[in-house]
Protein backbone atom coordinates (compact mmCIF):
# COMPACT_ATOMS: atom_id res chain seq x y z
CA UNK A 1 1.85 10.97 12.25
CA UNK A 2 -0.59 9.02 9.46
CA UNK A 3 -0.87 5.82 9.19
CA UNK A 4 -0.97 4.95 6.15
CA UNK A 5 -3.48 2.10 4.66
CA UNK A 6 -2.65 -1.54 3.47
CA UNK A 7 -4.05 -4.61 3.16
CA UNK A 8 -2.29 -5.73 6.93
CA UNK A 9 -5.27 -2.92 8.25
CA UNK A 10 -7.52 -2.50 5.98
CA UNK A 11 -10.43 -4.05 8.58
CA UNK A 12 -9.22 -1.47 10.74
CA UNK A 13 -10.34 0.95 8.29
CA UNK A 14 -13.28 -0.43 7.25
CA UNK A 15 -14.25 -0.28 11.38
CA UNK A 16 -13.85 3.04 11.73
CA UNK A 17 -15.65 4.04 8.22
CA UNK A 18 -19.10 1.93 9.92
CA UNK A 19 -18.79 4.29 13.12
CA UNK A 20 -18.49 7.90 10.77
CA UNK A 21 -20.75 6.29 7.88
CA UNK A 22 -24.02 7.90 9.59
CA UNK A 23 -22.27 11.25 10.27
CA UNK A 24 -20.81 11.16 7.11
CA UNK A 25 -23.96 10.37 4.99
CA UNK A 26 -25.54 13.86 6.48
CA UNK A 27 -22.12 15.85 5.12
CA UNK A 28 -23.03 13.84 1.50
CA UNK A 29 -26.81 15.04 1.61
CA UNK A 30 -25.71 18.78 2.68
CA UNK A 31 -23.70 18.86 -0.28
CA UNK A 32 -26.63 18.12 -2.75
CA UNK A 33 -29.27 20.23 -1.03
CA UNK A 34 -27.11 23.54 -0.33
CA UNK A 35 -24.03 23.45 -2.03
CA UNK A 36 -25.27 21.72 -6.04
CA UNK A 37 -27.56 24.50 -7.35
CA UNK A 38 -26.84 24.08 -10.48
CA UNK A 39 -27.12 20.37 -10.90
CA UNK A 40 -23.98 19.21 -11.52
CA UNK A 41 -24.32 15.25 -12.00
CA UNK A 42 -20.59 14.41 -12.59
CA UNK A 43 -18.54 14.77 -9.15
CA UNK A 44 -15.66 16.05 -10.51
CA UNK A 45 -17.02 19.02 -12.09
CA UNK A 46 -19.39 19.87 -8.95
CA UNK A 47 -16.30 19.48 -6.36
CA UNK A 48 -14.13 21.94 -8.81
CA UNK A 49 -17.09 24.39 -8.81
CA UNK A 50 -17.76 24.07 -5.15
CA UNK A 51 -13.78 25.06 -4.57
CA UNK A 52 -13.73 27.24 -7.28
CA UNK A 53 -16.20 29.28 -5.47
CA UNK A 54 -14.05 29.19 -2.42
CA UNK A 55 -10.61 30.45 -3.51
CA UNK A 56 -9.34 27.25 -5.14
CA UNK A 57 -5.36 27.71 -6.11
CA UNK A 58 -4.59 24.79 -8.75
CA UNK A 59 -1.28 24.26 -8.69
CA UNK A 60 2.22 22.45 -9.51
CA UNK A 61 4.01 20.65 -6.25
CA UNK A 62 7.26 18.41 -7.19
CA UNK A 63 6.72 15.86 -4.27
CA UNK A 64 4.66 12.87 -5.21
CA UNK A 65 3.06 12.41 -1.93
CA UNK A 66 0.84 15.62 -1.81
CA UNK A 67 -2.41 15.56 -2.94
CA UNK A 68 -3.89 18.95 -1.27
CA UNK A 69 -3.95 21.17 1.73
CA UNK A 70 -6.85 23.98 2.91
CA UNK A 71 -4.10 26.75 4.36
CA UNK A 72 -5.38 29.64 6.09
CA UNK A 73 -4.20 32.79 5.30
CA UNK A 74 -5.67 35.52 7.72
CA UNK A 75 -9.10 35.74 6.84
CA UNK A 76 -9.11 33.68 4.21
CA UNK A 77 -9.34 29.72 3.65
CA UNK A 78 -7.46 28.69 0.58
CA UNK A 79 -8.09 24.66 -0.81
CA UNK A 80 -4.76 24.13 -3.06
CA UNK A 81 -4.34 21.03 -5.11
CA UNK A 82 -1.58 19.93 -6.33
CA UNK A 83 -2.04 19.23 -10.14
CA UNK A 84 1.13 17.06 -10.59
CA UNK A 85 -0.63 14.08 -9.65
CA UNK A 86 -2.88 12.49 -11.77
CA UNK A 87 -6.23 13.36 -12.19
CA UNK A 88 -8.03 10.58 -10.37
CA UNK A 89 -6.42 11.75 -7.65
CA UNK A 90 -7.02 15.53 -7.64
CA UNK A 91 -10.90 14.38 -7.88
CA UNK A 92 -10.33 12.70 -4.85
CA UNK A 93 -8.45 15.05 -2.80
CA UNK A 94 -10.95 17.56 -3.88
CA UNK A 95 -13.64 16.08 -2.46
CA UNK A 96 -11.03 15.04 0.58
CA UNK A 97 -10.59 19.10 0.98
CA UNK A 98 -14.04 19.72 0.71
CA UNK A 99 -15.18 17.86 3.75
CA UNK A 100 -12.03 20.04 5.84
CA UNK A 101 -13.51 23.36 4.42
CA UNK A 102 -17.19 22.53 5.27
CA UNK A 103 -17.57 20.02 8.11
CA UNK A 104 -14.18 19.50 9.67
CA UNK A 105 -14.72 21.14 13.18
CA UNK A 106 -10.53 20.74 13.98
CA UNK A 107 -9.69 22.17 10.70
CA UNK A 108 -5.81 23.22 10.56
CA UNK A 109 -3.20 23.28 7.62
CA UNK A 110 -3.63 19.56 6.48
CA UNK A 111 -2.18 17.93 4.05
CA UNK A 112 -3.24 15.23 2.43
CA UNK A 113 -1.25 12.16 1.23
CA UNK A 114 -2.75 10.38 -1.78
CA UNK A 115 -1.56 7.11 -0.27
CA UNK A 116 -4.82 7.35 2.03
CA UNK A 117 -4.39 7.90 5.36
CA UNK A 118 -5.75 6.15 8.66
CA UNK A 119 -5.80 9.06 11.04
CA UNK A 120 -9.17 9.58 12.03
CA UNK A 121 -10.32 13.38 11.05
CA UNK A 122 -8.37 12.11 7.51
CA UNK A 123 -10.33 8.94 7.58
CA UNK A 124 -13.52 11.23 7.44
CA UNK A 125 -12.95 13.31 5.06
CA UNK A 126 -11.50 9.92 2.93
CA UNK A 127 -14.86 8.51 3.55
CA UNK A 128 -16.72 11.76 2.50
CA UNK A 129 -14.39 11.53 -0.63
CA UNK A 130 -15.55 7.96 -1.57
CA UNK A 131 -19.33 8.86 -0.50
CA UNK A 132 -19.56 11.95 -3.21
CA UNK A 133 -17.67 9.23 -6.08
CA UNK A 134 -18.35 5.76 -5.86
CA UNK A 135 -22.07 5.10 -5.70
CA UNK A 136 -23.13 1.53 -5.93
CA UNK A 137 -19.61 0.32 -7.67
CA UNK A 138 -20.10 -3.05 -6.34
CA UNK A 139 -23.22 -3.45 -8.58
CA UNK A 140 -21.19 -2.52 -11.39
CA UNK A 141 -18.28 -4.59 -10.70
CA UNK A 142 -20.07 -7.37 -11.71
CA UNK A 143 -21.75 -5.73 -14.24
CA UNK A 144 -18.41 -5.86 -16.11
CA UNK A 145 -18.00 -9.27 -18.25
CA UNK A 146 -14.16 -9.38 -17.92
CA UNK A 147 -12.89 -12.53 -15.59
CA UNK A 148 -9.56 -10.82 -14.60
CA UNK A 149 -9.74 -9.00 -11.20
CA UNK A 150 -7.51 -6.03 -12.40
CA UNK A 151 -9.00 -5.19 -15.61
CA UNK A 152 -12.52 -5.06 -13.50
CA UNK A 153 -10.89 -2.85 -10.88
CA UNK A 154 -8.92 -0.53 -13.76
CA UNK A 155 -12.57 -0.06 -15.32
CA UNK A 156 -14.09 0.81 -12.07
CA UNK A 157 -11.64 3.58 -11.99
CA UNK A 158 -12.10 5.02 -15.36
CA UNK A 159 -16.22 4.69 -14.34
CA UNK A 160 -16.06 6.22 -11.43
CA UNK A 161 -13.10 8.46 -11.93
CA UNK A 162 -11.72 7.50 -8.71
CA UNK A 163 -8.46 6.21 -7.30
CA UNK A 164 -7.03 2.65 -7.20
CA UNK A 165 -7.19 2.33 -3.43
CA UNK A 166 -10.49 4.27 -3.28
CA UNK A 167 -11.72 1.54 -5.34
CA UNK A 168 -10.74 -1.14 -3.70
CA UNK A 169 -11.28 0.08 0.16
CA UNK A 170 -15.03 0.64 -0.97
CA UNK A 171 -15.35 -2.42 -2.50
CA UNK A 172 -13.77 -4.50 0.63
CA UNK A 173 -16.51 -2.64 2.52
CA UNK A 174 -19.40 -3.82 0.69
CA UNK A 175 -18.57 -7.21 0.06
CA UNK A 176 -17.77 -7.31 4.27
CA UNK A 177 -20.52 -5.86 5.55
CA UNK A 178 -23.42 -6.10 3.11
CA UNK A 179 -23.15 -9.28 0.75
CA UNK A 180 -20.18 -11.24 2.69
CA UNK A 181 -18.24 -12.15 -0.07
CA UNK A 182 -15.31 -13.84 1.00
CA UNK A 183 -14.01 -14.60 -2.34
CA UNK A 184 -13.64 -11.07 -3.38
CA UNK A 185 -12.66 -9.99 0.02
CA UNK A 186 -9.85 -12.22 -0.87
CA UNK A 187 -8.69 -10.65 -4.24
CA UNK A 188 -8.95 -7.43 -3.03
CA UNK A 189 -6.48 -8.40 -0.40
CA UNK A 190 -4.34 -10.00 -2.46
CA UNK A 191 -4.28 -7.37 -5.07
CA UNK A 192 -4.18 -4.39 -2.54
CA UNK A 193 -0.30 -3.70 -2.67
CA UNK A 194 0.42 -3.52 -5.72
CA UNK A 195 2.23 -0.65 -7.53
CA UNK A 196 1.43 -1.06 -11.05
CA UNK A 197 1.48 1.03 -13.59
CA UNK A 198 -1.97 2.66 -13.94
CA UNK A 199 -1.15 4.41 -17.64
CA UNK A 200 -0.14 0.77 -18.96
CA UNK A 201 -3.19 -0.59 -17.74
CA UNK A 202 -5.47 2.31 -19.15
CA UNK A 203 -3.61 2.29 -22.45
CA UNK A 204 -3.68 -1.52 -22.39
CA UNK A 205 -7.33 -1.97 -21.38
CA UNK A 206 -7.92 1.33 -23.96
CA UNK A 207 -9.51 3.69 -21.46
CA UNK A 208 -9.19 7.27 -21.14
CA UNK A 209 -5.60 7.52 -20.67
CA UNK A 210 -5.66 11.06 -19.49
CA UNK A 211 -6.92 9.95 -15.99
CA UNK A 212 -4.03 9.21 -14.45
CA UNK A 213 -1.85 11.34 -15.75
CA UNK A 214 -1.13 14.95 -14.48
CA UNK A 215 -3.07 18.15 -15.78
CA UNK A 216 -0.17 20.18 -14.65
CA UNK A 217 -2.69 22.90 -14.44
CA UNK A 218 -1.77 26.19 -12.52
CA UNK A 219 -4.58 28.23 -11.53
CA UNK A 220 -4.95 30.97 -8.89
CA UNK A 221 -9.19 31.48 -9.77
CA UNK A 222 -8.43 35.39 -10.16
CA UNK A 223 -7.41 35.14 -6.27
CA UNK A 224 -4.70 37.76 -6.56
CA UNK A 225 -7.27 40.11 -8.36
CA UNK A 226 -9.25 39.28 -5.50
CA UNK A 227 -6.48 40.63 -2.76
CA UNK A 228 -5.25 43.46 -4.94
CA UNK A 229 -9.39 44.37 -4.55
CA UNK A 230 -8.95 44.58 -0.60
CA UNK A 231 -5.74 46.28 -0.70
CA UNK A 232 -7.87 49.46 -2.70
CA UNK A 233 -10.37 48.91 -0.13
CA UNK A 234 -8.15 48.84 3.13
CA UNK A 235 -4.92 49.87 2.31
CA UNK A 236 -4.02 49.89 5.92
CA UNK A 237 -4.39 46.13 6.33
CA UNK A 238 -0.62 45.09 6.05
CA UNK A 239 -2.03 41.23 5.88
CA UNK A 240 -3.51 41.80 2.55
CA UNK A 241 -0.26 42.81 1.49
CA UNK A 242 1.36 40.08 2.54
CA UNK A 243 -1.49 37.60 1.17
CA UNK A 244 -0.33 39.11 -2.49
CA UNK A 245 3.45 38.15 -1.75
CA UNK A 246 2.85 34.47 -0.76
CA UNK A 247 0.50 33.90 -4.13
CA UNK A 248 3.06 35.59 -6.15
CA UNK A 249 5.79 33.58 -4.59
CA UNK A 250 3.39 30.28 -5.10
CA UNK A 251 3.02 31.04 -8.78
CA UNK A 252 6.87 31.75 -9.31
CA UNK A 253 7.65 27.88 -7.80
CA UNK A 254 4.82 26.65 -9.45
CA UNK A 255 5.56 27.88 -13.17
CA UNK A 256 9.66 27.17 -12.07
CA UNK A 257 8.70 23.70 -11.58
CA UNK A 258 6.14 22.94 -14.02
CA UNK A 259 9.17 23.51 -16.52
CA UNK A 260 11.37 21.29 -14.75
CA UNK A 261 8.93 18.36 -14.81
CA UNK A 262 7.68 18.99 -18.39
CA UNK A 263 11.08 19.35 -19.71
CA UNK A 264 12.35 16.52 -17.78
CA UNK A 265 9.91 14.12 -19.35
């Protein structure tokens, strides 16, 4: 069961990031040497190519807990994201599934809760997530003029295009271990909890909006062409067959509730 992350643990989590941060820093080079040939500079667009080019399925999940999952299906590993969540998250979680399809050496079905989890194989991949995104934020969290803590935070995300937590976890880190600032280990403490309502504070602060809200986007990267291909080649291979069924099942539910949400709202 995951644990998930709050301010009551959040040295806890910071711990175990110091004892994966070498191991995880190796994953974060591998990706630029072997896996960014075409120079991608923004994250987001080189974590959608990098999963585009390994059977991403984009898709619509009705449970606001999901972020992603890399199933296996046979012979083939398939990252899905779940494209009802906002798109801060899906950038995260695609970097999260990244590190399961590349370096995770217990890799199984697992999904991943956008709350941010403290199991430790999640934890990795977490880290790896914040590694590809966040850069030196601290520097430019006080590069920003604004004296109120959550503005500074909101425009870290819309920077950075990363999540809330995300934000603040790596900023706890930094300010603990390599400038020991108390002061905004404090704030980020105090502010950790908080639910607030992240298209407000965008609209309010005048930010790209669009962010954190939902693309809704359903996309199966020509996946299906891609198993009616093998079924031509080895039409004795029941599996393939059955790989076909489950993506046009997955695209039935997805469309089905892609209505339901749009039309609800």
């Amino acid at each position: 069961m995951f644990k998930k992350i709050g301010s009551n643990n959040l040295d806890e989590v910071i711990n175990m990031n110091i004892i994966i941060s070498n191991e995880i820093d190796i994953f974060a080079l591998d990706i630029t040497r072997r896996h960014n040939k075409s120079g991608l500079s923004s994250h987001e667009k080189l974590s959608f190519d990098i999963l585009n080019r390994n059977n991403l399925i984009q898709t619509v999940f009705d449970d606001k807990h999901f972020g992603g999952v890399i199933i296996t299906k046979d012979k083939l590993k398939i990252p899905i994201i779940n494209t009802a969540q906002p798109r801060v998250y899906q950038y995260f979680v695609a970097w999260h599934e990244i590190y399961h399809l590349f370096y995770d050496e217990e890799q199984m079905d697992y999904n991943h809760n956008i709350n941010i989890d403290l199991n430790y194989n999640e934890r990795k991949a977490d880290y790896f997530a914040a590694c590809m995104m966040l850069g030196n934020i601290y520097e430019y969290f006080f590069s920003i003029e604004d004296e109120n803590f959550i503005d500074k935070i909101i425009k870290c995300m819309n920077a950075y295009k990363a999540p809330y937590k995300a934000v603040l976890i790596q900023l706890y880190q930094d300010s603990k271990i390599k400038y020991n600032n108390i002061k905004l280990q404090k704030s980020i403490l105090e502010h950790f909890d908080l639910d607030l309502n992240l298209i407000e504070e965008f609209e309010r602060l005048e930010l790209d909006v669009e962010l954190v809200k939902p693309s809704y986007v359903i996309n199966f990267g020509g996946l299906d062409k891609i198993i009616e291909r093998q079924i031509e080649e080895n039409p004795d291979e029941t599996y393939h067959k059955d790989n076909l069924v489950f993506l046009k099942k997955l695209r039935e539910k997805a469309q089905k509730i892609k209505e339901e949400i749009t039309n609800d709202n």
